[in-house]
PDB file of N, CA and C in Angstrom:
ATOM      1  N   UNK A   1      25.277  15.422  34.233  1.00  0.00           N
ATOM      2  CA  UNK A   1      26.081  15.890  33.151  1.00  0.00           C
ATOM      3  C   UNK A   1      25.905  14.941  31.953  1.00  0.00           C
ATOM      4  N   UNK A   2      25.544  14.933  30.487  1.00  0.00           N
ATOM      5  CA  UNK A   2      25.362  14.892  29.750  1.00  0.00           C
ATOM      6  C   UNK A   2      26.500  13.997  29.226  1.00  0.00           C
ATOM      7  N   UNK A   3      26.387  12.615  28.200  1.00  0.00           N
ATOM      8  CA  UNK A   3      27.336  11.830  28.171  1.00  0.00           C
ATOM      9  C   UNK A   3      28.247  12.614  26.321  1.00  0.00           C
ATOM     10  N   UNK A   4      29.389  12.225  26.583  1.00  0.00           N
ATOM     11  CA  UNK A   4      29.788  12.861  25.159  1.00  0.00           C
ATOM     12  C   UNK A   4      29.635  11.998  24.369  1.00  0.00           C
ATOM     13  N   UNK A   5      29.367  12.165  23.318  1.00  0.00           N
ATOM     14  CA  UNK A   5      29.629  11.425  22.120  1.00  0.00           C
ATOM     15  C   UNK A   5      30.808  10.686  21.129  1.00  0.00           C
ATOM     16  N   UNK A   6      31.058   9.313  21.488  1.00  0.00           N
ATOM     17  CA  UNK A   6      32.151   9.050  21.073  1.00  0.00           C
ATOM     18  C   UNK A   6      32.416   8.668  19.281  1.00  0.00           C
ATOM     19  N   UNK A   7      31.218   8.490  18.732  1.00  0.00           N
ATOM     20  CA  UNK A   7      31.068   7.996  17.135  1.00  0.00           C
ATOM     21  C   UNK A   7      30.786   9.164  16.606  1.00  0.00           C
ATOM     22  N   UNK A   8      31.053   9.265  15.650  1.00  0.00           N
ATOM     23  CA  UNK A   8      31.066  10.090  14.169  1.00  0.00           C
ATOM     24  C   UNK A   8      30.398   9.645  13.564  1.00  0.00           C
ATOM     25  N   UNK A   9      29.309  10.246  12.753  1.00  0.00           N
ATOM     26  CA  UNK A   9      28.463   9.189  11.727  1.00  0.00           C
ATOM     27  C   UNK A   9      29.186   9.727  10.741  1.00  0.00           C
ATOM     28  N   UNK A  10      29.767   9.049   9.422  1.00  0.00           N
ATOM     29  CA  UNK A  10      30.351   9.123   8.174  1.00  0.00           C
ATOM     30  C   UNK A  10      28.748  10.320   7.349  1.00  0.00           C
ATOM     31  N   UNK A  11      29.302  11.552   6.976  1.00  0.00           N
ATOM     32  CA  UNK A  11      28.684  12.916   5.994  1.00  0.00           C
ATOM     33  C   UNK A  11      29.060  12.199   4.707  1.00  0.00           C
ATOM     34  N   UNK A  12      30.415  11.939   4.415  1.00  0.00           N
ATOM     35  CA  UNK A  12      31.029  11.582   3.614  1.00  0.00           C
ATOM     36  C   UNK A  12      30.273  10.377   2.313  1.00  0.00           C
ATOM     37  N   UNK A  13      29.872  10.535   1.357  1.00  0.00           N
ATOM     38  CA  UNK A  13      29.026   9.714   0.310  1.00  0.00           C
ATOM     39  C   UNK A  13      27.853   9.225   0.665  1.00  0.00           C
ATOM     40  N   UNK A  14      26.709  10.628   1.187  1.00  0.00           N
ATOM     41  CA  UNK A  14      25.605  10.558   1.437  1.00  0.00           C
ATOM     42  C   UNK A  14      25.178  10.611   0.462  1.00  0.00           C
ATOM     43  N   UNK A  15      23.880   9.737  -0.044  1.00  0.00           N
ATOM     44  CA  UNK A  15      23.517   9.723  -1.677  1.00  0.00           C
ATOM     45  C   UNK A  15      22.071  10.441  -1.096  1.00  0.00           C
ATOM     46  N   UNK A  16      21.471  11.141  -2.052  1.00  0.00           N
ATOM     47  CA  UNK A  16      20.411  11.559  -2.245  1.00  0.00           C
ATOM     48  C   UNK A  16      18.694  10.601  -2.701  1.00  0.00           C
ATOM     49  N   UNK A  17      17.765  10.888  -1.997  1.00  0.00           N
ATOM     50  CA  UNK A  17      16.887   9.568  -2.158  1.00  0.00           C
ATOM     51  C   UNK A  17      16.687  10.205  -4.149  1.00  0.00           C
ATOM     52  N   UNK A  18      16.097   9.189  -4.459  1.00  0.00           N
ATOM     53  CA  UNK A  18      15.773   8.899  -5.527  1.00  0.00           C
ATOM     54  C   UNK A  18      14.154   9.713  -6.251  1.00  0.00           C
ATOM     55  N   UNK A  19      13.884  10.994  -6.628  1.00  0.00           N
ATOM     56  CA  UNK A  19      12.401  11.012  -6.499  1.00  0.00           C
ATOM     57  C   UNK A  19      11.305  10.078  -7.006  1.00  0.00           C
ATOM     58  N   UNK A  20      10.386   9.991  -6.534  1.00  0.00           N
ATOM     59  CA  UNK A  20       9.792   8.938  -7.207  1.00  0.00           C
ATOM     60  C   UNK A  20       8.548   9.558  -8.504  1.00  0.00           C
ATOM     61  N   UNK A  21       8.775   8.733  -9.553  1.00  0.00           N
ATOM     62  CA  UNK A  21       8.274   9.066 -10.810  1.00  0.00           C
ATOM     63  C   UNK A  21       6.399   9.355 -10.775  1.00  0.00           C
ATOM     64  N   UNK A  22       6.148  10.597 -11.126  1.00  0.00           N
ATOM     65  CA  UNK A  22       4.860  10.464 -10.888  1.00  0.00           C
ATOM     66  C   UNK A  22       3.756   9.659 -11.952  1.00  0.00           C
ATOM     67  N   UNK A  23       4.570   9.486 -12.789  1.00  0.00           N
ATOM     68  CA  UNK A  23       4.006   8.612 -14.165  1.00  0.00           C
ATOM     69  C   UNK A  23       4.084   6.721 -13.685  1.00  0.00           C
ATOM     70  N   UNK A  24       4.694   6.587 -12.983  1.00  0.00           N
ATOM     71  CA  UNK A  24       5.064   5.549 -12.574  1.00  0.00           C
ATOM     72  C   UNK A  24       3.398   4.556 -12.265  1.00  0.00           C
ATOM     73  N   UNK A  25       3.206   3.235 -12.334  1.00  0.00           N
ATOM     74  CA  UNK A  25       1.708   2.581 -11.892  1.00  0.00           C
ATOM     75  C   UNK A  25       1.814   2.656 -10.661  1.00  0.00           C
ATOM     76  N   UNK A  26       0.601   2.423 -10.329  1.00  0.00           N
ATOM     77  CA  UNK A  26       0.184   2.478  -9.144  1.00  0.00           C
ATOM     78  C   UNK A  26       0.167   0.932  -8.030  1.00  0.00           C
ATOM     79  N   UNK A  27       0.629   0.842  -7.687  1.00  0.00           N
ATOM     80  CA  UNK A  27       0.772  -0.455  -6.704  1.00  0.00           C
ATOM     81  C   UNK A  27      -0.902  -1.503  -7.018  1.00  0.00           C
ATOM     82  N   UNK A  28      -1.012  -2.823  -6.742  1.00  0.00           N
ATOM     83  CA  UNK A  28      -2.029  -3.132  -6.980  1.00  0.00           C
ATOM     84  C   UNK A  28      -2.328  -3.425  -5.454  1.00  0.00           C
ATOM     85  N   UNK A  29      -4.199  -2.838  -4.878  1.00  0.00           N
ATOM     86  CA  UNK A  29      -4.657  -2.907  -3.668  1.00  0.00           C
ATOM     87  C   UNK A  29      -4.377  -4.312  -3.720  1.00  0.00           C
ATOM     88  N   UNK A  30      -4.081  -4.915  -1.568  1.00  0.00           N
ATOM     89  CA  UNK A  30      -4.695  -6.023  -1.342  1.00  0.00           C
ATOM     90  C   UNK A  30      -6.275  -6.821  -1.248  1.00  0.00           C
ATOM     91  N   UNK A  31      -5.866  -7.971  -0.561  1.00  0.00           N
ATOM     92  CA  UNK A  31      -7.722  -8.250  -0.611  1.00  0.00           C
ATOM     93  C   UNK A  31      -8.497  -7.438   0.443  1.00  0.00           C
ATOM     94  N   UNK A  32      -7.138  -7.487   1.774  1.00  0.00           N
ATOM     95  CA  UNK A  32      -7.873  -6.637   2.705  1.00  0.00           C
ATOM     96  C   UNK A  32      -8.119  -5.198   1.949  1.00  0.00           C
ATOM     97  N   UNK A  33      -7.406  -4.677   1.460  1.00  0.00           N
ATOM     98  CA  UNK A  33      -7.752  -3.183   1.040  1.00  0.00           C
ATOM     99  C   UNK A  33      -9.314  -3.343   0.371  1.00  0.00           C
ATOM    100  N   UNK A  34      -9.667  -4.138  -0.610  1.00  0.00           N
ATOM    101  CA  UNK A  34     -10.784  -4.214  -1.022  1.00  0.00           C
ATOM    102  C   UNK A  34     -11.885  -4.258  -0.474  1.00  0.00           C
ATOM    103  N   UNK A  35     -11.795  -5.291   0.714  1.00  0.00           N
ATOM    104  CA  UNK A  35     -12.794  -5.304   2.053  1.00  0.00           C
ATOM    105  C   UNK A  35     -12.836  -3.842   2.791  1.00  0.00           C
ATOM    106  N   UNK A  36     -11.780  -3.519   3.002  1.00  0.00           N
ATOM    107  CA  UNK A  36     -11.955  -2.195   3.984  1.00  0.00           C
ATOM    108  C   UNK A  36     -12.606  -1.290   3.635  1.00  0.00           C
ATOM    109  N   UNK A  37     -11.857  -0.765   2.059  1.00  0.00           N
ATOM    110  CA  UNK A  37     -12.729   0.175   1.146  1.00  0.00           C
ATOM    111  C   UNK A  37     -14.087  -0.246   1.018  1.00  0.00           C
ATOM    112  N   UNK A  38     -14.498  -1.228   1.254  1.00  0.00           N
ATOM    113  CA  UNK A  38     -16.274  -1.393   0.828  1.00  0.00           C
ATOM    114  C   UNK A  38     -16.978  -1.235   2.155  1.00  0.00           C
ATOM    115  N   UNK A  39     -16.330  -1.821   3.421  1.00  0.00           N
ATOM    116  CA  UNK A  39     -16.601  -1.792   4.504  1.00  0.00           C
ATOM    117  C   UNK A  39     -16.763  -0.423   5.308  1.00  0.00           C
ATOM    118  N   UNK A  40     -16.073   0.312   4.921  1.00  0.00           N
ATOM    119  CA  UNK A  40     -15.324   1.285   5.950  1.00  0.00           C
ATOM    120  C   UNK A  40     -16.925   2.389   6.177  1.00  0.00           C
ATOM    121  N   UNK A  41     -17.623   2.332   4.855  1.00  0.00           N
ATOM    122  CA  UNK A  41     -19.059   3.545   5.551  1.00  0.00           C
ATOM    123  C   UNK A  41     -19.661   2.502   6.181  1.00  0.00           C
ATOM    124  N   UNK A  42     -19.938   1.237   6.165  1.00  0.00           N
ATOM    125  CA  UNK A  42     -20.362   0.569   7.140  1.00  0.00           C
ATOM    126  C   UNK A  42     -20.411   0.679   8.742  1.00  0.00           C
ATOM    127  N   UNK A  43     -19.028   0.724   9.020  1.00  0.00           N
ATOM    128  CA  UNK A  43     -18.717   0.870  10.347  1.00  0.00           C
ATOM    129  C   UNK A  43     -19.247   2.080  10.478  1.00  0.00           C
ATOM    130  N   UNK A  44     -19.088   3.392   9.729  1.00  0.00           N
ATOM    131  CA  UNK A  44     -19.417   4.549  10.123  1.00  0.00           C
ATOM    132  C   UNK A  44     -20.620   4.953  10.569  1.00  0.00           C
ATOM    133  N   UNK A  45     -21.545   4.257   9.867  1.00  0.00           N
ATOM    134  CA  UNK A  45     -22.818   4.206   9.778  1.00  0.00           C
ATOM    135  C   UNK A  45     -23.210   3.032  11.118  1.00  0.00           C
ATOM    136  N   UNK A  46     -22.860   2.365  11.359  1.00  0.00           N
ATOM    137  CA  UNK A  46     -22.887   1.564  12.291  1.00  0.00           C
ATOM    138  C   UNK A  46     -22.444   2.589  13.701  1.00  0.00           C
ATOM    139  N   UNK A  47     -21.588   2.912  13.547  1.00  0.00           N
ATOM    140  CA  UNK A  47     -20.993   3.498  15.051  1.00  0.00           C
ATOM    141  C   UNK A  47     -20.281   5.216  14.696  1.00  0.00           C
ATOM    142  N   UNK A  48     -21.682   5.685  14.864  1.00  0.00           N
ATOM    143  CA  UNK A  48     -21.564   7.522  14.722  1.00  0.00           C
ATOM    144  C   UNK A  48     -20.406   7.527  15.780  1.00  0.00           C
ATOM    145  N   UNK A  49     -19.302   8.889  15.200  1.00  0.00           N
ATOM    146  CA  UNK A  49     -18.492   9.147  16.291  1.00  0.00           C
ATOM    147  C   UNK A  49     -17.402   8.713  16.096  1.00  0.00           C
ATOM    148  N   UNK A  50     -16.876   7.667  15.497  1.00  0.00           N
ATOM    149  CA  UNK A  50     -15.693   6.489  15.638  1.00  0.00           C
ATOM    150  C   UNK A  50     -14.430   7.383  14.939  1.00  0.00           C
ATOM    151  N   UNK A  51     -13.277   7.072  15.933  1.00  0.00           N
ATOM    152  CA  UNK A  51     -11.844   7.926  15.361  1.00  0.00           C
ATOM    153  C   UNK A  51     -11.999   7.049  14.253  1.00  0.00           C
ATOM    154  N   UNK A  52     -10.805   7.626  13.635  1.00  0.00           N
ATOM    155  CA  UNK A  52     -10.159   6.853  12.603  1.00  0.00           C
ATOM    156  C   UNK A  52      -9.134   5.400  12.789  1.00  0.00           C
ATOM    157  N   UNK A  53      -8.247   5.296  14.165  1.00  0.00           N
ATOM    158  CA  UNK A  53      -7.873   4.147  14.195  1.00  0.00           C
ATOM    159  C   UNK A  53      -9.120   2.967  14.937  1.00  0.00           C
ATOM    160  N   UNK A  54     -10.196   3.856  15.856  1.00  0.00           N
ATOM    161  CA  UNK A  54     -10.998   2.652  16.043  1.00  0.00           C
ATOM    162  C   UNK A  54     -11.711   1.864  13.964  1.00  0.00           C
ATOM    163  N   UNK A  55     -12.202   2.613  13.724  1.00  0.00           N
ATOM    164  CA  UNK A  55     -12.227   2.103  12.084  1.00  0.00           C
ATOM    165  C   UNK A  55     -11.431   0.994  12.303  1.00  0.00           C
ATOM    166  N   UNK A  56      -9.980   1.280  11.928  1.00  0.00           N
ATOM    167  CA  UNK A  56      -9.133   0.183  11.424  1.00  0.00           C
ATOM    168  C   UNK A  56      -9.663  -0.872  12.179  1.00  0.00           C
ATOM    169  N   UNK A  57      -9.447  -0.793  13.397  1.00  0.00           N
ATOM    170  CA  UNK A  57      -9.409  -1.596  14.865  1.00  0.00           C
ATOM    171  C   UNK A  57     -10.662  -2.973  14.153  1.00  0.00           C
ATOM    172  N   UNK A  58     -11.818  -2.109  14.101  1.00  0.00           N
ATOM    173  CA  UNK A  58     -13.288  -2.660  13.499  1.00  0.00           C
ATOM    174  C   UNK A  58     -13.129  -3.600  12.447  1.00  0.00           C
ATOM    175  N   UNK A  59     -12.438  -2.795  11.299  1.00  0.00           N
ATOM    176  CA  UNK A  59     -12.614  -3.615  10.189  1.00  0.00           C
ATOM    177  C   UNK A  59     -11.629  -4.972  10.109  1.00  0.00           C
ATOM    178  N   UNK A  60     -10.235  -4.530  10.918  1.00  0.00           N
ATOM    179  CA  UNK A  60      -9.605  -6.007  11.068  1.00  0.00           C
ATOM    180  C   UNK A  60     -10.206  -7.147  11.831  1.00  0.00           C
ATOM    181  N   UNK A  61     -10.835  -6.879  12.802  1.00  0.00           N
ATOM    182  CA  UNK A  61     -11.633  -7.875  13.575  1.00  0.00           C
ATOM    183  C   UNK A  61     -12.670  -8.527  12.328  1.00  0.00           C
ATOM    184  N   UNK A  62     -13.311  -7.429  11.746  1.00  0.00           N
ATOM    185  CA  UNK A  62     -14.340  -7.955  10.743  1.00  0.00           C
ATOM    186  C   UNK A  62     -13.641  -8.881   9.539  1.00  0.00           C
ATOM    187  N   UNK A  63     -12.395  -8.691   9.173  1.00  0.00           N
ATOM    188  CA  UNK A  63     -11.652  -9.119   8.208  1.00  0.00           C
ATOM    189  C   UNK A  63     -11.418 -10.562   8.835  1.00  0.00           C
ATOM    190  N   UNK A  64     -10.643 -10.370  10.063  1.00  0.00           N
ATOM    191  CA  UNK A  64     -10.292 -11.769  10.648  1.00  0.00           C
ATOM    192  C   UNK A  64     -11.222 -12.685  10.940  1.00  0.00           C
ATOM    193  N   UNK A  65     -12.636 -12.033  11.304  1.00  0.00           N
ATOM    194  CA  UNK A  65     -14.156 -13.243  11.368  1.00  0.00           C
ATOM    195  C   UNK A  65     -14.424 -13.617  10.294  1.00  0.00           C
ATOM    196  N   UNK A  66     -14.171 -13.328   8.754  1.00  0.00           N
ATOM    197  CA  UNK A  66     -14.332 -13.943   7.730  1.00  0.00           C
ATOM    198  C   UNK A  66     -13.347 -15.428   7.196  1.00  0.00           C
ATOM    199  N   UNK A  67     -14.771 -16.250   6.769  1.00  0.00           N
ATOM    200  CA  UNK A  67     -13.927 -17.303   6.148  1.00  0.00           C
ATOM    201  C   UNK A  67     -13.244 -17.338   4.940  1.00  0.00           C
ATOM    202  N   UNK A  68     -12.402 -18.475   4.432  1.00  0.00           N
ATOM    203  CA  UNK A  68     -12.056 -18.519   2.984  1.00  0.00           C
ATOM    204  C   UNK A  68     -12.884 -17.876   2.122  1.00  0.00           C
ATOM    205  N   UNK A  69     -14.256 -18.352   2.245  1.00  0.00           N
ATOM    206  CA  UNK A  69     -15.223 -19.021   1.173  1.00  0.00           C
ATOM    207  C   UNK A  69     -15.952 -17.106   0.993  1.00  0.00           C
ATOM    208  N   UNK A  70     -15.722 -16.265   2.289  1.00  0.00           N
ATOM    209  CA  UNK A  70     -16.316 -14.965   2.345  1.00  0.00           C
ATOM    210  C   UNK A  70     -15.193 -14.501   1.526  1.00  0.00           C
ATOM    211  N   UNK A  71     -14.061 -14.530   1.949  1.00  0.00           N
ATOM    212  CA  UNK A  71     -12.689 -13.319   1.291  1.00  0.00           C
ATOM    213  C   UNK A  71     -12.538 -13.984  -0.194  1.00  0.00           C
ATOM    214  N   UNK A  72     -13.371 -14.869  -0.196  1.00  0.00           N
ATOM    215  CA  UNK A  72     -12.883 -15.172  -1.627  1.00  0.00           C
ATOM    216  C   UNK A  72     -12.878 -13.957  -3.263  1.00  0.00           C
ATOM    217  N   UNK A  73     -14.030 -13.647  -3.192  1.00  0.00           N
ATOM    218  CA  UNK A  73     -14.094 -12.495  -3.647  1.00  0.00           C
ATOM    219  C   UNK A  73     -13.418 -11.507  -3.681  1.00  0.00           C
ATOM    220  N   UNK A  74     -12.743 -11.015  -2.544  1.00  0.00           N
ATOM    221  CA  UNK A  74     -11.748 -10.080  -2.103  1.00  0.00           C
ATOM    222  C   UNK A  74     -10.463 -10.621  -2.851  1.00  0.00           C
ATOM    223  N   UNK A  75     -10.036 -11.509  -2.430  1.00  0.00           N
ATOM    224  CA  UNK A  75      -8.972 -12.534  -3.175  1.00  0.00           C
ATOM    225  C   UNK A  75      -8.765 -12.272  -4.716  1.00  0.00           C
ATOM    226  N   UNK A  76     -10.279 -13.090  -5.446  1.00  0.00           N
ATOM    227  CA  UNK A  76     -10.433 -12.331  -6.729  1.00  0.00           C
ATOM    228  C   UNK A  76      -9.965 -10.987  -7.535  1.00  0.00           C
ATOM    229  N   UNK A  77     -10.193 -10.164  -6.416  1.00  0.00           N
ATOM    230  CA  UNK A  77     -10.270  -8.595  -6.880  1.00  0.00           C
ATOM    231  C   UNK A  77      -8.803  -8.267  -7.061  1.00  0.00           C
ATOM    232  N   UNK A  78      -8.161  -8.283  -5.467  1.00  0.00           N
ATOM    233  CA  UNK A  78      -6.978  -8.316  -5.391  1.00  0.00           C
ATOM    234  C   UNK A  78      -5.830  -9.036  -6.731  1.00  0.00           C
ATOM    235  N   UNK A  79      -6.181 -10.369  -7.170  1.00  0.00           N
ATOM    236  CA  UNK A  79      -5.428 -11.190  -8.243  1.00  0.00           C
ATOM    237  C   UNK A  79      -5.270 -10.259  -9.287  1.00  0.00           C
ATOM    238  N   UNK A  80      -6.848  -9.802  -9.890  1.00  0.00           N
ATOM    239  CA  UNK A  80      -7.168  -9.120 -11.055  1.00  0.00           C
ATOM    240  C   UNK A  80      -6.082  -7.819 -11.139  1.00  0.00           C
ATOM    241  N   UNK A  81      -6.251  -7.069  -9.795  1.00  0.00           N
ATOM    242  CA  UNK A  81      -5.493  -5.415  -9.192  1.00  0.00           C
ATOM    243  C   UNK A  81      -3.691  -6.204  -9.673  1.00  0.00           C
ATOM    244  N   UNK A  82      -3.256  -7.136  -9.335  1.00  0.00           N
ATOM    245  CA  UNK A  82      -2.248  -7.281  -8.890  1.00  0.00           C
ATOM    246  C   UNK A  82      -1.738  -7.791 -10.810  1.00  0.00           C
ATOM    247  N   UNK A  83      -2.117  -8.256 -11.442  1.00  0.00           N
ATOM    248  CA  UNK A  83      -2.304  -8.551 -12.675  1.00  0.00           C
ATOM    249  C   UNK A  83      -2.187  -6.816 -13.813  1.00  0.00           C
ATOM    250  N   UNK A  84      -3.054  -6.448 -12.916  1.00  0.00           N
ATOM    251  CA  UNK A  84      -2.913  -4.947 -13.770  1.00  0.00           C
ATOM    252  C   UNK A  84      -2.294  -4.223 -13.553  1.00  0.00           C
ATOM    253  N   UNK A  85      -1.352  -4.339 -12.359  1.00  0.00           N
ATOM    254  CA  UNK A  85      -0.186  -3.673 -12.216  1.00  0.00           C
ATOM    255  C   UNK A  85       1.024  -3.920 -12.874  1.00  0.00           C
ATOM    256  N   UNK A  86       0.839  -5.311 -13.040  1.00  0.00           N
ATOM    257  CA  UNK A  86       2.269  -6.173 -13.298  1.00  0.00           C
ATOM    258  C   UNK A  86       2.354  -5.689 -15.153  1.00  0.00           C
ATOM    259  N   UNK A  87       0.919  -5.597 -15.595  1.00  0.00           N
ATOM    260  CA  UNK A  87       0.650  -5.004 -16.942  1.00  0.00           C
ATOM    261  C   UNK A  87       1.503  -4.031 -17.211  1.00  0.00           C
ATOM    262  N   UNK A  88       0.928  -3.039 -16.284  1.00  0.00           N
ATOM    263  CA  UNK A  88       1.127  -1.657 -16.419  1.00  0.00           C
ATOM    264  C   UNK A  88       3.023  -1.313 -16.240  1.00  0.00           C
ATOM    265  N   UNK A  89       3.496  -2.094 -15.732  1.00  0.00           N
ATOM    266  CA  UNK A  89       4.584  -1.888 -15.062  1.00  0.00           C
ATOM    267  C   UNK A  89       5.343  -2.630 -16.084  1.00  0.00           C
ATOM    268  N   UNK A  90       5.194  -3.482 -16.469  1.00  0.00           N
ATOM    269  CA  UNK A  90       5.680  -4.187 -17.368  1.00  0.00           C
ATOM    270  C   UNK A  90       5.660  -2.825 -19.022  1.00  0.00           C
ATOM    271  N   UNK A  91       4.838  -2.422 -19.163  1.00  0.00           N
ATOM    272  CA  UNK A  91       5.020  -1.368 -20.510  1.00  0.00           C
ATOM    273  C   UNK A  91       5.482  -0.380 -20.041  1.00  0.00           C
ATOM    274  N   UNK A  92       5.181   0.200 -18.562  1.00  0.00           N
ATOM    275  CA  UNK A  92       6.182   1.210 -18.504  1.00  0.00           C
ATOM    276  C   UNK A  92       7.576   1.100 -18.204  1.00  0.00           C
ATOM    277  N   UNK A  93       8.115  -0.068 -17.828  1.00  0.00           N
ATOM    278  CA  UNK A  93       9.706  -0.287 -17.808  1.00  0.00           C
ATOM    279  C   UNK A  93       9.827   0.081 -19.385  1.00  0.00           C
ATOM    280  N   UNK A  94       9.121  -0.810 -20.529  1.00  0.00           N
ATOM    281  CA  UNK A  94       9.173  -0.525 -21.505  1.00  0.00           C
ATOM    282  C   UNK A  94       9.756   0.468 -22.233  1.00  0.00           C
ATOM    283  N   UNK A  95       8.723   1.135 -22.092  1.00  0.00           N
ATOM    284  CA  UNK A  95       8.445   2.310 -22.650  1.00  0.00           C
ATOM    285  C   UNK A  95       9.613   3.597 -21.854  1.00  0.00           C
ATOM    286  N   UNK A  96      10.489   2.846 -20.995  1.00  0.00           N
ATOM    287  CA  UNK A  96      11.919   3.611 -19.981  1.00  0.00           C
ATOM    288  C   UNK A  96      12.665   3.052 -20.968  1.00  0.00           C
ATOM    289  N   UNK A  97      12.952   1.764 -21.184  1.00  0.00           N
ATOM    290  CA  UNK A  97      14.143   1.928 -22.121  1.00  0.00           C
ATOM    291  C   UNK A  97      13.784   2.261 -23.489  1.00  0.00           C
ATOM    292  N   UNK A  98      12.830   2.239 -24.071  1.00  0.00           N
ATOM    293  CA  UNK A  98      13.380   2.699 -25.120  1.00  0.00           C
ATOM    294  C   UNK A  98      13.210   4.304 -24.954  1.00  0.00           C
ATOM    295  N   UNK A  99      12.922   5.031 -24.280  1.00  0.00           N
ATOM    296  CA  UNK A  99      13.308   6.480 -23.942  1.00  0.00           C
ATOM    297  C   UNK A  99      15.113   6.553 -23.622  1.00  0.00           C
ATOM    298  N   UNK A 100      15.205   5.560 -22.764  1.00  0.00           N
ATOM    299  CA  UNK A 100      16.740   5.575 -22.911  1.00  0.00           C
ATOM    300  C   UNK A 100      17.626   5.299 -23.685  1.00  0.00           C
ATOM    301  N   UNK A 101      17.342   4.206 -24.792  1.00  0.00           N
ATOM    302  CA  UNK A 101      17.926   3.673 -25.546  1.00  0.00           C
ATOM    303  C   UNK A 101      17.900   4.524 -26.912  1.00  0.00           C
ATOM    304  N   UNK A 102      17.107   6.004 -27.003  1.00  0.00           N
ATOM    305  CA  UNK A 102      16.538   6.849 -28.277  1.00  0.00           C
ATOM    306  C   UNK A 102      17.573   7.610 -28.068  1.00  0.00           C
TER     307      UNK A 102
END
């Protein structure tokens, strides 16, 4: 027999999520993202056949055998990505208030 339920979850001042702005920037990739994206026909090409989480599986092992002195580059890319977000995000808060403030 089936146990009853003794809690109530509170209905009462459920807020609605927030949509998210499609004008909004775009997040800046990591370093791994940069590696993967360059990597990823590699593996494919390397190993006909491969699901999609063996991929991942591949490229983190490949990520984790790299040294400083290899991800450095990746690092680079990532700084630059992460810089042009902070840009972008920075004029579009902007460019929110004074839409709000008009």
């Amino acid at each position: 027999m089936p146990k009853e339920k003794t809690t109530k979850r509170a209905t009462k001042g459920r807020t609605e999520k927030k949509k998210k702005d499609p004008n909004a920037p775009k997040r800046g990739l990591s370093a791994y993202m940069f590696f993967a994206n360059e990597q990823r026909e590699n593996v494919h090409k390397e190993n006909p056949g491969i699901s999609f989480g063996q991929v991942g599986k591949v490229l983190g092992e490949r990520w984790k055998a790299l040294n400083e002195k290899q991800r450095g580059p990746y690092e680079a890319k990532a700084a630059q990505d992460k810089k042009r977000y902070e840009d972008e995000k920075a004029s579009y808060n902007a460019a929110a208030e004074d839409e709000e403030s008009s």
